[in-house]
C-alpha atoms as a PDB file:
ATOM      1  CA  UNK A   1       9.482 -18.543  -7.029  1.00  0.00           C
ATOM      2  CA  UNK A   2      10.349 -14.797  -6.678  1.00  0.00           C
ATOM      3  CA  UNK A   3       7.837 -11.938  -5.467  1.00  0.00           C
ATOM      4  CA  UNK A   4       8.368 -11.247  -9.345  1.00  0.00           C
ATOM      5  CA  UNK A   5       7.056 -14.361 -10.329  1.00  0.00           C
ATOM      6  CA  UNK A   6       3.848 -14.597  -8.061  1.00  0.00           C
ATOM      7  CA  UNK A   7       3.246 -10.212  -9.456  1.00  0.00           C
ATOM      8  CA  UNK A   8       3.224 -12.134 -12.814  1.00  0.00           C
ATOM      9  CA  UNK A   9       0.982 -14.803 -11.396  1.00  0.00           C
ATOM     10  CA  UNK A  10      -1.535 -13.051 -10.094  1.00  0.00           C
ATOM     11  CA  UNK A  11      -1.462 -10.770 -13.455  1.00  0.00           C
ATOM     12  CA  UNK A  12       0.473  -7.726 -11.692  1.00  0.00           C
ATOM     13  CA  UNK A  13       3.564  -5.897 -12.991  1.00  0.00           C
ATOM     14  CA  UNK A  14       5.065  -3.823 -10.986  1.00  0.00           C
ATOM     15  CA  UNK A  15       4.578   0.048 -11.763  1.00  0.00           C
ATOM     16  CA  UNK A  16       6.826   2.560 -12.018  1.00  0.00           C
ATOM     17  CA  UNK A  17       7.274   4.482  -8.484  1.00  0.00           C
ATOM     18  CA  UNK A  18       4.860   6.876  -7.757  1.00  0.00           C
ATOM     19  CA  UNK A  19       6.534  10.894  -7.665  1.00  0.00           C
ATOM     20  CA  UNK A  20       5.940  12.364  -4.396  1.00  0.00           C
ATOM     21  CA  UNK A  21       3.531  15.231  -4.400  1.00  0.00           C
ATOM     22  CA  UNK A  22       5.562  17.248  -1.825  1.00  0.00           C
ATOM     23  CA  UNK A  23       8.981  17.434   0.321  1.00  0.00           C
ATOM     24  CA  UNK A  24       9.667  13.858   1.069  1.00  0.00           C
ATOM     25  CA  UNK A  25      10.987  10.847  -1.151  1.00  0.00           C
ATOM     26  CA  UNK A  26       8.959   7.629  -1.503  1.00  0.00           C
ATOM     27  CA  UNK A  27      10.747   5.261   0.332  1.00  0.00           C
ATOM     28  CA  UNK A  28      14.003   5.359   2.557  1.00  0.00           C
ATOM     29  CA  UNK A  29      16.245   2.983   3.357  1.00  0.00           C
ATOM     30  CA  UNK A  30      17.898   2.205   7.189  1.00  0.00           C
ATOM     31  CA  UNK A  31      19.587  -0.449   7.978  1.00  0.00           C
ATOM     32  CA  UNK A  32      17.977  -3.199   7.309  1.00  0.00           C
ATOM     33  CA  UNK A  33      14.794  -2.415   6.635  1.00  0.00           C
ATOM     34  CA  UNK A  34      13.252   0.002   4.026  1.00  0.00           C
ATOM     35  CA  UNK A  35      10.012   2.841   5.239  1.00  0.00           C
ATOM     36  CA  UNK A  36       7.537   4.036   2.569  1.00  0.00           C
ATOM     37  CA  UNK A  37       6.066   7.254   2.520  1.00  0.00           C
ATOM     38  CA  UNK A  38       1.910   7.113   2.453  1.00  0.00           C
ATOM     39  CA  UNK A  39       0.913   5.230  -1.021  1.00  0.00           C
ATOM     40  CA  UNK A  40      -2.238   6.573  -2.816  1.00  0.00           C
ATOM     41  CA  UNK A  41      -4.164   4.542  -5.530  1.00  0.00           C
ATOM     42  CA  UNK A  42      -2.522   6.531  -7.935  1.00  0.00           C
ATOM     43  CA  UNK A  43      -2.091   4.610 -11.841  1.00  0.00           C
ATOM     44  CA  UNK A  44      -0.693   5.942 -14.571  1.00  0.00           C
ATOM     45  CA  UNK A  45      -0.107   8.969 -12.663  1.00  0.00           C
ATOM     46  CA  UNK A  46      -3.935   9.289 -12.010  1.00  0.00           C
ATOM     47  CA  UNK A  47      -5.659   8.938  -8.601  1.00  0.00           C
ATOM     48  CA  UNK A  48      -8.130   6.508  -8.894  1.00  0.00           C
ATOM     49  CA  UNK A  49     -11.132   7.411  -7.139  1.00  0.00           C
ATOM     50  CA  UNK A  50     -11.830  10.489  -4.397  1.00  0.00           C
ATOM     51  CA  UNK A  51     -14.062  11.051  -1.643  1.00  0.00           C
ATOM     52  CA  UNK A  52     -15.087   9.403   1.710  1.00  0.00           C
ATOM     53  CA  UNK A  53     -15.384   5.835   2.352  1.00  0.00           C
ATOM     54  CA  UNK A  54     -19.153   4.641   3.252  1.00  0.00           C
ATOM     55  CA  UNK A  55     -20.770   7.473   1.656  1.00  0.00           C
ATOM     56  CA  UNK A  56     -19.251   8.540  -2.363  1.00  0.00           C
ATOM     57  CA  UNK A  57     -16.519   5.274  -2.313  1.00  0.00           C
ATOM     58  CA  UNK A  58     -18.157   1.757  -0.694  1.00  0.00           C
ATOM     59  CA  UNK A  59     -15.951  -0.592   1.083  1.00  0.00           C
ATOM     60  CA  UNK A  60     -15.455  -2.912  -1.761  1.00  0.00           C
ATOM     61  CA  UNK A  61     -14.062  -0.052  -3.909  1.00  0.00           C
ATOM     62  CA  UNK A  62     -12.096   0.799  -1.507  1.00  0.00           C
ATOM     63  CA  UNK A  63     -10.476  -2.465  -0.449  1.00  0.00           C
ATOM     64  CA  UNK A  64      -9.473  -2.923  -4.038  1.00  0.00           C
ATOM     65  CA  UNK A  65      -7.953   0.797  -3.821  1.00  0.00           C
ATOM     66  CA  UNK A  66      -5.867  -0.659  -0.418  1.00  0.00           C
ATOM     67  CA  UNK A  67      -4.687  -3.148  -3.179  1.00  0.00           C
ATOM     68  CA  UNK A  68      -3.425  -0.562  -5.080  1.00  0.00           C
ATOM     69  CA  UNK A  69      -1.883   1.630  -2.623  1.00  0.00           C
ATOM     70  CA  UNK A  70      -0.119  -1.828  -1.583  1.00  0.00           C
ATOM     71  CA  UNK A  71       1.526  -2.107  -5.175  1.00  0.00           C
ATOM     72  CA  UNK A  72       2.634   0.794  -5.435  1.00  0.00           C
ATOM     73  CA  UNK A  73       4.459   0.710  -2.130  1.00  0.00           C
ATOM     74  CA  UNK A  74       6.186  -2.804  -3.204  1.00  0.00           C
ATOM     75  CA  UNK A  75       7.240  -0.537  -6.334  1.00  0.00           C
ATOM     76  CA  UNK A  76       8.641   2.301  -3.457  1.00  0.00           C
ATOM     77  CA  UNK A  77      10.618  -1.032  -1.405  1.00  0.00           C
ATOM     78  CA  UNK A  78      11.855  -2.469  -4.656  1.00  0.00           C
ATOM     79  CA  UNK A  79      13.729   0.773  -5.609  1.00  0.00           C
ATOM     80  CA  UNK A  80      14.919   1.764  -2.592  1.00  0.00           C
ATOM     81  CA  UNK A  81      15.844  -2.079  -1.466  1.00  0.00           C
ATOM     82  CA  UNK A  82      17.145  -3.158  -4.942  1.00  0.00           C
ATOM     83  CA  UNK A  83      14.512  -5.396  -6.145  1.00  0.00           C
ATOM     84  CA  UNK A  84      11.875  -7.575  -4.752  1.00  0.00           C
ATOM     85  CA  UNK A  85      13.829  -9.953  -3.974  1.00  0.00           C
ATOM     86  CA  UNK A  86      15.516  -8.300  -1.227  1.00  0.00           C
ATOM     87  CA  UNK A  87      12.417  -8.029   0.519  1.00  0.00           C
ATOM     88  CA  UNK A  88      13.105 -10.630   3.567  1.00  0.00           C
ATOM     89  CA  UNK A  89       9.446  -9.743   5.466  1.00  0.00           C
ATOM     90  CA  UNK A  90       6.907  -7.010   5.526  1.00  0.00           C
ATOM     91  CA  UNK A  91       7.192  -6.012   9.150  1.00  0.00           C
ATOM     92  CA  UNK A  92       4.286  -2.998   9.756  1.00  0.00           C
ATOM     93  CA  UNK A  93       1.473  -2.268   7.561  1.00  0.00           C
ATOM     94  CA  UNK A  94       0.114   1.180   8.973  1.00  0.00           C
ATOM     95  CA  UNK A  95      -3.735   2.409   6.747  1.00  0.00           C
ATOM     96  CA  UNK A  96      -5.594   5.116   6.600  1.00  0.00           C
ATOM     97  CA  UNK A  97      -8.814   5.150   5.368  1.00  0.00           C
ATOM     98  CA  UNK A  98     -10.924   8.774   4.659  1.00  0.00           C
ATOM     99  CA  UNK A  99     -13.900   7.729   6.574  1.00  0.00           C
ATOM    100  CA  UNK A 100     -18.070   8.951   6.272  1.00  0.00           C
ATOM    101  CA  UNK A 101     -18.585   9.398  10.178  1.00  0.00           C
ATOM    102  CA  UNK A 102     -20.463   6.456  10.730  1.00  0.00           C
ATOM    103  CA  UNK A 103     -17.583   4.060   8.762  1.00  0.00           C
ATOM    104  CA  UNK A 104     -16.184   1.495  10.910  1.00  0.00           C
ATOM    105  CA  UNK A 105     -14.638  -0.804   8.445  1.00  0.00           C
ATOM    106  CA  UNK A 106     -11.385   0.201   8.007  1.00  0.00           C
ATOM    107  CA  UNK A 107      -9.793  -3.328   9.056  1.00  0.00           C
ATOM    108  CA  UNK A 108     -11.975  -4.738   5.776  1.00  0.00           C
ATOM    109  CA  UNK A 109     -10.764  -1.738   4.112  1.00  0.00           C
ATOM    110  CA  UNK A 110      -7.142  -2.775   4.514  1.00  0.00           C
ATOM    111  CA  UNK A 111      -6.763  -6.187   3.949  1.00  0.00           C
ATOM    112  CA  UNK A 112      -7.145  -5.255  -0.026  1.00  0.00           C
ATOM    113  CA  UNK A 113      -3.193  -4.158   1.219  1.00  0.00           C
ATOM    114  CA  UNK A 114      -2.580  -7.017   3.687  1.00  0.00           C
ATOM    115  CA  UNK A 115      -3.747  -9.844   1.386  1.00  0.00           C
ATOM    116  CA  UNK A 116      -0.875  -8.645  -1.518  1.00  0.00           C
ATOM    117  CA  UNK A 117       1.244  -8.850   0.711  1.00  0.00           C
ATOM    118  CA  UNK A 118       0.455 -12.251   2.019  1.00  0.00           C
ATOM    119  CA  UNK A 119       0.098 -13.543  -2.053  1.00  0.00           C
ATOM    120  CA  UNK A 120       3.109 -12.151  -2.925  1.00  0.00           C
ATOM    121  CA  UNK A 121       5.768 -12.851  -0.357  1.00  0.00           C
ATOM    122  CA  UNK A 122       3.490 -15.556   1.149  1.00  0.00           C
ATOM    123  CA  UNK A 123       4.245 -15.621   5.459  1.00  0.00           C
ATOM    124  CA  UNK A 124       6.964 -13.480   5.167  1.00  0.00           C
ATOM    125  CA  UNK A 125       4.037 -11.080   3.760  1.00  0.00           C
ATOM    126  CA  UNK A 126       1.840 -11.255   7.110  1.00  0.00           C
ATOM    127  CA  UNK A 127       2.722  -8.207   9.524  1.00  0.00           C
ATOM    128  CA  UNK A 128       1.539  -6.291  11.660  1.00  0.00           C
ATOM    129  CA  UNK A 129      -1.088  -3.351  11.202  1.00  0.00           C
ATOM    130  CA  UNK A 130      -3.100  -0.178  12.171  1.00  0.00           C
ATOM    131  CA  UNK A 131      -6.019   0.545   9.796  1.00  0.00           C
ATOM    132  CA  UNK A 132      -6.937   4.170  11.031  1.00  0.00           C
ATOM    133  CA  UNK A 133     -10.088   6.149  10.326  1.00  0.00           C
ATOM    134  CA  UNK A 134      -9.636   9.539   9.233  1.00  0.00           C
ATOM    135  CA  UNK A 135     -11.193  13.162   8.271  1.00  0.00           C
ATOM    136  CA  UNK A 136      -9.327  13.636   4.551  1.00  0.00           C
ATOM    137  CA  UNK A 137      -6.277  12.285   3.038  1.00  0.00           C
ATOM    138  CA  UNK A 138      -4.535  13.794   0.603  1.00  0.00           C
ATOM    139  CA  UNK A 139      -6.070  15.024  -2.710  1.00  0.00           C
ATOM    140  CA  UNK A 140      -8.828  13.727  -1.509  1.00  0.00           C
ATOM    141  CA  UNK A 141      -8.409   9.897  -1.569  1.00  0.00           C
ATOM    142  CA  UNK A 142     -10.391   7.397   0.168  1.00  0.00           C
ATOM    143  CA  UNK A 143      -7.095   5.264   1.342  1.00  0.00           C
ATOM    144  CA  UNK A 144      -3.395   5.502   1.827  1.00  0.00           C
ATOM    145  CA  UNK A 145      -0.855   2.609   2.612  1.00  0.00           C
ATOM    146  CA  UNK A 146       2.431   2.884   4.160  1.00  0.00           C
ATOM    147  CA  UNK A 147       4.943  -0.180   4.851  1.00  0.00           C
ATOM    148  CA  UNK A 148       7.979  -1.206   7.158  1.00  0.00           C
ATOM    149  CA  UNK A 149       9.867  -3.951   5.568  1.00  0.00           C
ATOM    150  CA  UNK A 150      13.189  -5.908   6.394  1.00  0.00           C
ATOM    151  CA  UNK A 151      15.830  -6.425   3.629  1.00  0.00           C
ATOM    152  CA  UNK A 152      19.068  -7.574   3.161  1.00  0.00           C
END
């Protein structure tokens, strides 16, 4: 079964790549292995939620919004790596969640990204990670994703 195949599964389709806000592009290609610029839960072009996590966005919210940020950095690898299917293992998994000061659940925060992962590209989807806590993230979203993966 292809990474397509379990997106289609779990009642996913991959979305277009996200444009990057500023000077950078949203994923590059090295090698063998393929690095995504930070992923917001952007859809359709619109960012899904704002604010800080454990005060105006709760954890739950915000683990689906990792999920999110997750998908649209497979749509980032895809591009860059030719398709899902190149995808050999998602290698580093690094999070960053807009915390309230008193937020220490950022590791719950991120496996909304780390468990994609895992359904789509099953071990070759478990990595490693960093879920950091920070002040703000850009236009004001609770979460952003960015991924190391190997390809051939």
């Amino acid at each position: 079964m292809t990474p397509e195949d379990r997106l289609a599964e779990l009642g996913l389709t991959l979305p277009e790549v996200v444009p990057p806000l500023a000077a950078y592009v949203p994923a590059t290609r090295s090698g063998d292995h393929v690095y995504t610029s930070g992923q917001l839960p952007m859809v359709n072009g619109e960012l899904r939620a704002t604010g800080k996590v454990g005060a105006e966005v709760g954890a739950e919210a915000a683990h689906d919004l990792a999920r999110i940020c997750a998908l649209n950095a497979l749509a980032a690898i895809a591009s860059a790596a030719g398709g899902l299917s190149n995808v050999v293992r998602i290698v580093k998994v690094t999070g960053f969640v807009a915390s309230a000061p008193d937020f220490t659940g950022q590791p719950k925060v991120l496996n909304g990204a780390s468990e994609l992962f895992a359904e789509v590209f099953g071990d070759a989807g478990r990595h490693a990670r960093s879920a950091v806590g920070v002040a703000v993230l850009p236009l004001d979203a609770p979460v952003e994703v960015e991924v190391i993966a190997e390809v051939r």
